[in-house]
PDB file of N, CA and C in Angstrom:
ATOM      1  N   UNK A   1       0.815  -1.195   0.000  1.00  0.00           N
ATOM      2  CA  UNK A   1       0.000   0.000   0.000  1.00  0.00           C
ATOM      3  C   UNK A   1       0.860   1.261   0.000  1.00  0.00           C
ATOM      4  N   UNK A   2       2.186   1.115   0.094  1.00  0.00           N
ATOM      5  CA  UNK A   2       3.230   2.436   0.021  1.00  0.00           C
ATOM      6  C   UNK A   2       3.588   2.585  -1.332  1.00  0.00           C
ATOM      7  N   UNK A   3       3.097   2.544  -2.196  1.00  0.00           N
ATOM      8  CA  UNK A   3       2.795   2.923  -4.037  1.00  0.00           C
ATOM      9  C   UNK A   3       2.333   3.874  -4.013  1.00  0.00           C
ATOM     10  N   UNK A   4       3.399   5.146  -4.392  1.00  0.00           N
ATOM     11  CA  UNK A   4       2.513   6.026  -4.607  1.00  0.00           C
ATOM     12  C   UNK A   4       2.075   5.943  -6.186  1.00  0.00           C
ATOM     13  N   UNK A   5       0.856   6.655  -6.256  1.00  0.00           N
ATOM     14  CA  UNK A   5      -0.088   6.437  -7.223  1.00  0.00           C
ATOM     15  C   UNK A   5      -0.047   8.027  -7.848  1.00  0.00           C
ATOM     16  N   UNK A   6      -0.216   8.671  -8.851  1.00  0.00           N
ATOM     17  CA  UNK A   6       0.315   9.661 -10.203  1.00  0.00           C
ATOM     18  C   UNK A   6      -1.486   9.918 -10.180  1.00  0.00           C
ATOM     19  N   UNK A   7      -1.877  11.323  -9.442  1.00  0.00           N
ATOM     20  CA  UNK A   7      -3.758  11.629  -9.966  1.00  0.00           C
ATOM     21  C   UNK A   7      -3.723  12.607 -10.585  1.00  0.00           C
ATOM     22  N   UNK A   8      -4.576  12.809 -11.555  1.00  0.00           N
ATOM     23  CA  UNK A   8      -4.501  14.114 -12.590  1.00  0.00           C
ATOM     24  C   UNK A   8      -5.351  15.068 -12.024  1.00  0.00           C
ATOM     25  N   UNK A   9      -6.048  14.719 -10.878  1.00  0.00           N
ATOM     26  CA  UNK A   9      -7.050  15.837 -10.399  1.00  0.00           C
ATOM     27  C   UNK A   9      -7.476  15.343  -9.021  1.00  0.00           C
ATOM     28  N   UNK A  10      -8.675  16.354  -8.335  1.00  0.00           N
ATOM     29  CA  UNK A  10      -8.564  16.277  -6.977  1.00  0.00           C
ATOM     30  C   UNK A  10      -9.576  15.210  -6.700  1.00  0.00           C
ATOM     31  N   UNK A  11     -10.439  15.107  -8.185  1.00  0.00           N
ATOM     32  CA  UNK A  11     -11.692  14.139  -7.304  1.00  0.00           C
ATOM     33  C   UNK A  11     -11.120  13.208  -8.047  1.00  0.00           C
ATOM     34  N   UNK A  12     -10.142  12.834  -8.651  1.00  0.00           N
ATOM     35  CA  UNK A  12      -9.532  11.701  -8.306  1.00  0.00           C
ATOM     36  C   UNK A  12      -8.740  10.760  -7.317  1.00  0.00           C
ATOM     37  N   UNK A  13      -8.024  12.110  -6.789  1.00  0.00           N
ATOM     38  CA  UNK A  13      -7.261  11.916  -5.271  1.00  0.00           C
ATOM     39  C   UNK A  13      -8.260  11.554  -4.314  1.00  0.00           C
ATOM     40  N   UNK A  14      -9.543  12.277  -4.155  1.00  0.00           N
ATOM     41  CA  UNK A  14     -10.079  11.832  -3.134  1.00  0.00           C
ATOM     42  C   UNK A  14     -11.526  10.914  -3.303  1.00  0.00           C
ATOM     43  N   UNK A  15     -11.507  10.670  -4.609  1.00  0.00           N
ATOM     44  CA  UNK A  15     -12.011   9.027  -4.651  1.00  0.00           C
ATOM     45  C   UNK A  15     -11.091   8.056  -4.212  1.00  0.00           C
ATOM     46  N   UNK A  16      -9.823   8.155  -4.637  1.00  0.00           N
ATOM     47  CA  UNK A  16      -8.980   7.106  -4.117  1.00  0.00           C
ATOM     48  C   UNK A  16      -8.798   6.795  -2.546  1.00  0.00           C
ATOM     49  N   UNK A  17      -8.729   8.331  -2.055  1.00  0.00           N
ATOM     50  CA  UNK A  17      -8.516   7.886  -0.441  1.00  0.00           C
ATOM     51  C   UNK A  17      -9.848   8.120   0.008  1.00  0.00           C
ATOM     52  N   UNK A  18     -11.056   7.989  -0.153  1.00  0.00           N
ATOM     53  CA  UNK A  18     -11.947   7.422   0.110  1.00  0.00           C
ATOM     54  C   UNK A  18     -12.290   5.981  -0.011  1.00  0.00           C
ATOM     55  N   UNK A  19     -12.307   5.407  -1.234  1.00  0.00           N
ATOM     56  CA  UNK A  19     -12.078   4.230  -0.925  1.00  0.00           C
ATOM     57  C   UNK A  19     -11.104   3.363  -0.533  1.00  0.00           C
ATOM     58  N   UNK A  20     -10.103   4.069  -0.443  1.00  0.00           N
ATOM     59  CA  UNK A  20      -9.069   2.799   0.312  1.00  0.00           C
ATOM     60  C   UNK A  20      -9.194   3.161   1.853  1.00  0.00           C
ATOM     61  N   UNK A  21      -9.911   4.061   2.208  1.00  0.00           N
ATOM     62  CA  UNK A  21     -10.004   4.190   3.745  1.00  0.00           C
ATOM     63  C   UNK A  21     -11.363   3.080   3.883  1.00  0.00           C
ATOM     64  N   UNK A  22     -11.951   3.148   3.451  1.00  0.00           N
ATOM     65  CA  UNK A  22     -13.062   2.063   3.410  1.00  0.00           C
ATOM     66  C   UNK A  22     -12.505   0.389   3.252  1.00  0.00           C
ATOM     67  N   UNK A  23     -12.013   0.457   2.167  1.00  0.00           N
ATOM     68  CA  UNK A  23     -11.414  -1.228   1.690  1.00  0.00           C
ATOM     69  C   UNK A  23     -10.159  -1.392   3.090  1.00  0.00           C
ATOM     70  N   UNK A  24      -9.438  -0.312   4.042  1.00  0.00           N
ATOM     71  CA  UNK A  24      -8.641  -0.828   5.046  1.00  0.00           C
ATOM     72  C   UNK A  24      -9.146  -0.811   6.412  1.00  0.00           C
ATOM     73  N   UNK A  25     -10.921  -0.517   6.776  1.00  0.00           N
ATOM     74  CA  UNK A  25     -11.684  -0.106   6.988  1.00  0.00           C
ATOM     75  C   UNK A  25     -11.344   0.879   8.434  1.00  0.00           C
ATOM     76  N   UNK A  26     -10.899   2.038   7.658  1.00  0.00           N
ATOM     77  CA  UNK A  26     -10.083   3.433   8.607  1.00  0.00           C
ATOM     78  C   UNK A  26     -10.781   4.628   7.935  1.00  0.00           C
ATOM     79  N   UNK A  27     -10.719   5.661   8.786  1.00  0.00           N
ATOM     80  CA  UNK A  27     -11.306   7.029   8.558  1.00  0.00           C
ATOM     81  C   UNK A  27     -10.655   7.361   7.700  1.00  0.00           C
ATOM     82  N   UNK A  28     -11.524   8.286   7.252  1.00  0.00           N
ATOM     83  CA  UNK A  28     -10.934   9.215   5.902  1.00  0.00           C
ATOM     84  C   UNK A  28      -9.505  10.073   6.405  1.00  0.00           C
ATOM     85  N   UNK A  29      -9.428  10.657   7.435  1.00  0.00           N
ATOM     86  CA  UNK A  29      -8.430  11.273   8.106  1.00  0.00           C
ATOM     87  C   UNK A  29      -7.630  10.803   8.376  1.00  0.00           C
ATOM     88  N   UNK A  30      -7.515   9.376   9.201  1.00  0.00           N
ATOM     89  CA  UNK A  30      -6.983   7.861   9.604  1.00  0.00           C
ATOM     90  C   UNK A  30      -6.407   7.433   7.964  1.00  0.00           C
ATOM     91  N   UNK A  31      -6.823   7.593   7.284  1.00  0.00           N
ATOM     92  CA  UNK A  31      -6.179   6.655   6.127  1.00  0.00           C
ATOM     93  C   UNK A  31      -5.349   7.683   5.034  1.00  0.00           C
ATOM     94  N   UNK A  32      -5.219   9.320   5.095  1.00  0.00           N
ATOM     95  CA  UNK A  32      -5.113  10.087   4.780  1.00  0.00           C
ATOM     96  C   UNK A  32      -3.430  10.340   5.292  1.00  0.00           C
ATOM     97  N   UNK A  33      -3.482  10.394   6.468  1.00  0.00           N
ATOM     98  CA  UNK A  33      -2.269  10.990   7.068  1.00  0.00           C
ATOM     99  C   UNK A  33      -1.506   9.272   7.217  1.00  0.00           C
ATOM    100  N   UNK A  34      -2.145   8.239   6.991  1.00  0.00           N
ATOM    101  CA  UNK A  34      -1.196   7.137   6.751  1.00  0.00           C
ATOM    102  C   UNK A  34      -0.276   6.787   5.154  1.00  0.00           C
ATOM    103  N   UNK A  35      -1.172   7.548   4.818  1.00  0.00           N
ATOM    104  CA  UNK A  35      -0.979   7.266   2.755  1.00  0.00           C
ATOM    105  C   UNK A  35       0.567   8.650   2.651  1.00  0.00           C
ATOM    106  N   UNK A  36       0.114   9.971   3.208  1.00  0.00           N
ATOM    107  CA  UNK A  36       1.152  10.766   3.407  1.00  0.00           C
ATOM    108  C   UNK A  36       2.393  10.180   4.017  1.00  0.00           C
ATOM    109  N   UNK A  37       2.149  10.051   5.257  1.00  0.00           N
ATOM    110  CA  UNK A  37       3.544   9.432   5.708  1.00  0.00           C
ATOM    111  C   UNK A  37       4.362   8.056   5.295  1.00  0.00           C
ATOM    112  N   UNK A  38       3.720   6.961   4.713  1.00  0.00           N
ATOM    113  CA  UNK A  38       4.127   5.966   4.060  1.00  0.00           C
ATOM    114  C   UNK A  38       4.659   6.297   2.828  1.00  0.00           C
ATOM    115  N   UNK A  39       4.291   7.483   2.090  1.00  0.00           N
ATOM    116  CA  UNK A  39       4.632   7.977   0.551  1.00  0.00           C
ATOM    117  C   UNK A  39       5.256   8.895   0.392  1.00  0.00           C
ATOM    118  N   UNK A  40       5.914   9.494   1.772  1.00  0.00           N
ATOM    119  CA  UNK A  40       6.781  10.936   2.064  1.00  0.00           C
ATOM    120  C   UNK A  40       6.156  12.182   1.117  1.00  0.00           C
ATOM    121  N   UNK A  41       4.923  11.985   1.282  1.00  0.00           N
ATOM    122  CA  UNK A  41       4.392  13.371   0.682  1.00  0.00           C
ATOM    123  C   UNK A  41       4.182  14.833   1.775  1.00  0.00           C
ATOM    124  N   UNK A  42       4.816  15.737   1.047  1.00  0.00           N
ATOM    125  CA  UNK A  42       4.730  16.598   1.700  1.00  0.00           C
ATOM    126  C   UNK A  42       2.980  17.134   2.428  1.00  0.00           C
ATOM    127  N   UNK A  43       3.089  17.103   3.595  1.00  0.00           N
ATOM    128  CA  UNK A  43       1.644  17.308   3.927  1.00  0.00           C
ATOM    129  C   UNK A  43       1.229  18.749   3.005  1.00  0.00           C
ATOM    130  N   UNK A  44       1.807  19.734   3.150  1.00  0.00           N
ATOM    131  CA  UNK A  44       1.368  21.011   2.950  1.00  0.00           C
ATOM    132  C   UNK A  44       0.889  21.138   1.085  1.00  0.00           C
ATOM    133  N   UNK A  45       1.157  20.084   0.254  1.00  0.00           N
ATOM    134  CA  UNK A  45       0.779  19.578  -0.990  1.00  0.00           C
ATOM    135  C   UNK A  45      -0.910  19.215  -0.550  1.00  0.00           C
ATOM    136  N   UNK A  46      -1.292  18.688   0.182  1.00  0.00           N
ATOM    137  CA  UNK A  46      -2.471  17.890   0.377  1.00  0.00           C
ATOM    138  C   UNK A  46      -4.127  18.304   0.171  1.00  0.00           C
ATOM    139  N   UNK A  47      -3.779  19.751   1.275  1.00  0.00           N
ATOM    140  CA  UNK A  47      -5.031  20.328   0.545  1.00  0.00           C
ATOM    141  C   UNK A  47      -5.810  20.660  -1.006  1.00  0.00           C
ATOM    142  N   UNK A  48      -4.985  21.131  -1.738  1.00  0.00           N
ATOM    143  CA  UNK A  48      -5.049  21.475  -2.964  1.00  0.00           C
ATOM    144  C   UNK A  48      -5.234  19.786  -3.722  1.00  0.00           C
ATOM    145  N   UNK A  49      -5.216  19.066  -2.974  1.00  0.00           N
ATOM    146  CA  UNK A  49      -5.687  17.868  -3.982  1.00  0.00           C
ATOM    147  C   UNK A  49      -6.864  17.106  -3.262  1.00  0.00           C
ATOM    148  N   UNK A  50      -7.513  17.754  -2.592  1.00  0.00           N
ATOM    149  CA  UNK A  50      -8.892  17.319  -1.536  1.00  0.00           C
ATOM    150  C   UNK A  50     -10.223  18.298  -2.734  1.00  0.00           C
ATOM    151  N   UNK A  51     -11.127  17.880  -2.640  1.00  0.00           N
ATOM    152  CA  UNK A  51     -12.524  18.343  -3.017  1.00  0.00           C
ATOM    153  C   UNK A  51     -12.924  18.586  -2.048  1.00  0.00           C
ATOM    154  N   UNK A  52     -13.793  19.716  -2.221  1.00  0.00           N
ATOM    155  CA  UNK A  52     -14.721  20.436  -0.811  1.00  0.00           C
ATOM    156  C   UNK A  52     -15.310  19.428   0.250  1.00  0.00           C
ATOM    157  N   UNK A  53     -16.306  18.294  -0.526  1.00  0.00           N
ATOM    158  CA  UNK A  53     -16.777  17.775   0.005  1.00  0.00           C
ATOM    159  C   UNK A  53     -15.809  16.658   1.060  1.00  0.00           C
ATOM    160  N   UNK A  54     -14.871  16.366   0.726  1.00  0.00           N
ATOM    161  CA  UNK A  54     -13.824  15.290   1.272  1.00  0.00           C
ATOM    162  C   UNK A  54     -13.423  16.148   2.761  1.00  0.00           C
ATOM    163  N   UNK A  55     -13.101  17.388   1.937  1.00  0.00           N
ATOM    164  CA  UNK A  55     -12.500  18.387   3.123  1.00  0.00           C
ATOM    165  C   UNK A  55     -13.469  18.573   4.695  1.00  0.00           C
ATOM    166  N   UNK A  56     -14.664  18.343   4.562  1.00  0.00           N
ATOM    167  CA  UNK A  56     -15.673  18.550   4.900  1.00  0.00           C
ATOM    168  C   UNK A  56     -16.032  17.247   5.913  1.00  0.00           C
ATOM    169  N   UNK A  57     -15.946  16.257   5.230  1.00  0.00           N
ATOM    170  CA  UNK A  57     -15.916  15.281   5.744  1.00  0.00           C
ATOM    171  C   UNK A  57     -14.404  14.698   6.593  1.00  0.00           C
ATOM    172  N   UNK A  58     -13.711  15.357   6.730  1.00  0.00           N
ATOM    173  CA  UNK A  58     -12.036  14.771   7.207  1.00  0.00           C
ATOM    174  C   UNK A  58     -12.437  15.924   8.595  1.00  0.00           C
ATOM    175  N   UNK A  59     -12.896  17.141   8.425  1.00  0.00           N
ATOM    176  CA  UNK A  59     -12.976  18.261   9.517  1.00  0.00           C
ATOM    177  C   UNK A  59     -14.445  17.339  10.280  1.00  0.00           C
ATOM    178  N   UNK A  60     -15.042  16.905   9.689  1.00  0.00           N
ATOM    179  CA  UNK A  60     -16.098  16.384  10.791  1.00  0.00           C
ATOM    180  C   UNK A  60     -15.800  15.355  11.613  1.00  0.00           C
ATOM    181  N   UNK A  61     -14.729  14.674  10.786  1.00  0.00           N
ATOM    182  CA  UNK A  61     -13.990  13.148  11.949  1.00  0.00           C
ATOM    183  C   UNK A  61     -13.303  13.965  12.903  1.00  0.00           C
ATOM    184  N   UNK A  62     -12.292  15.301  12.527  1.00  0.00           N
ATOM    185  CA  UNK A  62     -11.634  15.352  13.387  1.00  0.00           C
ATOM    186  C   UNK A  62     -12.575  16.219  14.438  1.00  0.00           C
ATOM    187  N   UNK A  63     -13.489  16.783  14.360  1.00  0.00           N
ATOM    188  CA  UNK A  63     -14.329  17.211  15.356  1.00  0.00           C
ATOM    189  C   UNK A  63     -14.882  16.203  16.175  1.00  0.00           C
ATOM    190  N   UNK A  64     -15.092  15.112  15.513  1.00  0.00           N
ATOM    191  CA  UNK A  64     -16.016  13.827  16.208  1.00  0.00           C
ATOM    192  C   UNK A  64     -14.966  13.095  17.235  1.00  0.00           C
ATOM    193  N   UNK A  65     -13.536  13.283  16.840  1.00  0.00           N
ATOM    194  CA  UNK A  65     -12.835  13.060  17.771  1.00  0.00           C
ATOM    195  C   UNK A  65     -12.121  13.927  18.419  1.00  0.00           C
ATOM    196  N   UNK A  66     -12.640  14.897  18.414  1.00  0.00           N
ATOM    197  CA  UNK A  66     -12.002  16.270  19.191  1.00  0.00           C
ATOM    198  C   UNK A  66     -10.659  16.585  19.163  1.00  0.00           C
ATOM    199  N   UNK A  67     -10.366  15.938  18.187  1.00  0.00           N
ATOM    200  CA  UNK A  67      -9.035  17.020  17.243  1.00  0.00           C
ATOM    201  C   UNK A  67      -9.104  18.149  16.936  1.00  0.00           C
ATOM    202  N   UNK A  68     -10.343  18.850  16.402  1.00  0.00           N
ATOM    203  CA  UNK A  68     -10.634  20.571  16.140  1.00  0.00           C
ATOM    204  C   UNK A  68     -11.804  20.740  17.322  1.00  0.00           C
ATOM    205  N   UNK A  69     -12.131  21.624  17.712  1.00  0.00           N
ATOM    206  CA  UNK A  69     -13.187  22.392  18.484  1.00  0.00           C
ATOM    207  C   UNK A  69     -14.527  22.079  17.721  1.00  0.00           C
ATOM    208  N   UNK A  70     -15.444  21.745  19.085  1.00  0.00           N
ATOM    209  CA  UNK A  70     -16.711  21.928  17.891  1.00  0.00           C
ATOM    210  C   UNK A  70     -17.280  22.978  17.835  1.00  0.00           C
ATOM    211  N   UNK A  71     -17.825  23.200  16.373  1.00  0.00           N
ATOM    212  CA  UNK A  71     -18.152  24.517  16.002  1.00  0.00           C
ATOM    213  C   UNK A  71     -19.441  25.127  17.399  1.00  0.00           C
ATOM    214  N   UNK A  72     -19.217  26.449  17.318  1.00  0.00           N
ATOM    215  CA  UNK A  72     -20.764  27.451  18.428  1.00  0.00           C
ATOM    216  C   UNK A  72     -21.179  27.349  17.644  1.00  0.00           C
ATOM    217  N   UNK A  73     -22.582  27.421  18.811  1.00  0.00           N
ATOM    218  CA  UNK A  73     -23.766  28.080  17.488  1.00  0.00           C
ATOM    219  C   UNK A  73     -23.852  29.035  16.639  1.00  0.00           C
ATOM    220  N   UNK A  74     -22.611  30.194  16.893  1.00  0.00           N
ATOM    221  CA  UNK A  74     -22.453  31.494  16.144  1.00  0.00           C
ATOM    222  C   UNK A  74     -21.667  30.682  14.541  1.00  0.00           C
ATOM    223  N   UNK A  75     -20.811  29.712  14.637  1.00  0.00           N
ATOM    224  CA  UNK A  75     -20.371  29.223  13.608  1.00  0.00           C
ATOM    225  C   UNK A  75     -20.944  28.746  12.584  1.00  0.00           C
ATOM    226  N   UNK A  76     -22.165  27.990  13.107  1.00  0.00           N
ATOM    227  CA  UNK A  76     -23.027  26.930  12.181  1.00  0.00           C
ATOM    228  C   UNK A  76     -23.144  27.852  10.955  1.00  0.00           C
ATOM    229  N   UNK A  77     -23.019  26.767   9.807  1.00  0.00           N
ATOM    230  CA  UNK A  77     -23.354  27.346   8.559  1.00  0.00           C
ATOM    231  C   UNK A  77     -24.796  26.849   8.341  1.00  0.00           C
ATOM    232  N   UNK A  78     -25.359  28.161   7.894  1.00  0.00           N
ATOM    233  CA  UNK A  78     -26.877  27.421   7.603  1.00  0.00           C
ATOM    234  C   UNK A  78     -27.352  27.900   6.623  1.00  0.00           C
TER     235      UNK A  78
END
């Protein structure tokens, strides 16, 4: 699983680590920062190859495990 893999775009990148966080059955965040450090990718590359929605979903694990703050009610997007 330390192959790194060549994506031409972002919702390709994050189809891929969506499903391989699923097929190793680990969080999107969990399988994210394992694929980086096994493939010496620079973290600060990473964002720019995430889709909104992925992004979205990686900030809600880490809220669910209280890695980020959870949002106030002044925050909520509605």
């Amino acid at each position: 699983m330390s192959e790194t893999k060549m994506f031409s775009n972002a919702i390709e990148f994050s189809k891929f680590i969506e499903a391989q966080a699923i097929e190793h059955e680990m969080d999107i965040l969990e399988f994210l920062s394992f694929y980086v450090v096994s493939n010496s990718i620079d973290e600060e590359t990473i964002p720019a190859l995430l889709t909104p929605s992925i992004k979205e979903r990686i900030e809600a694990e880490a809220r669910k495990r209280y890695i980020m703050p959870k949002k106030t009610t002044s925050e909520i997007d509605l």
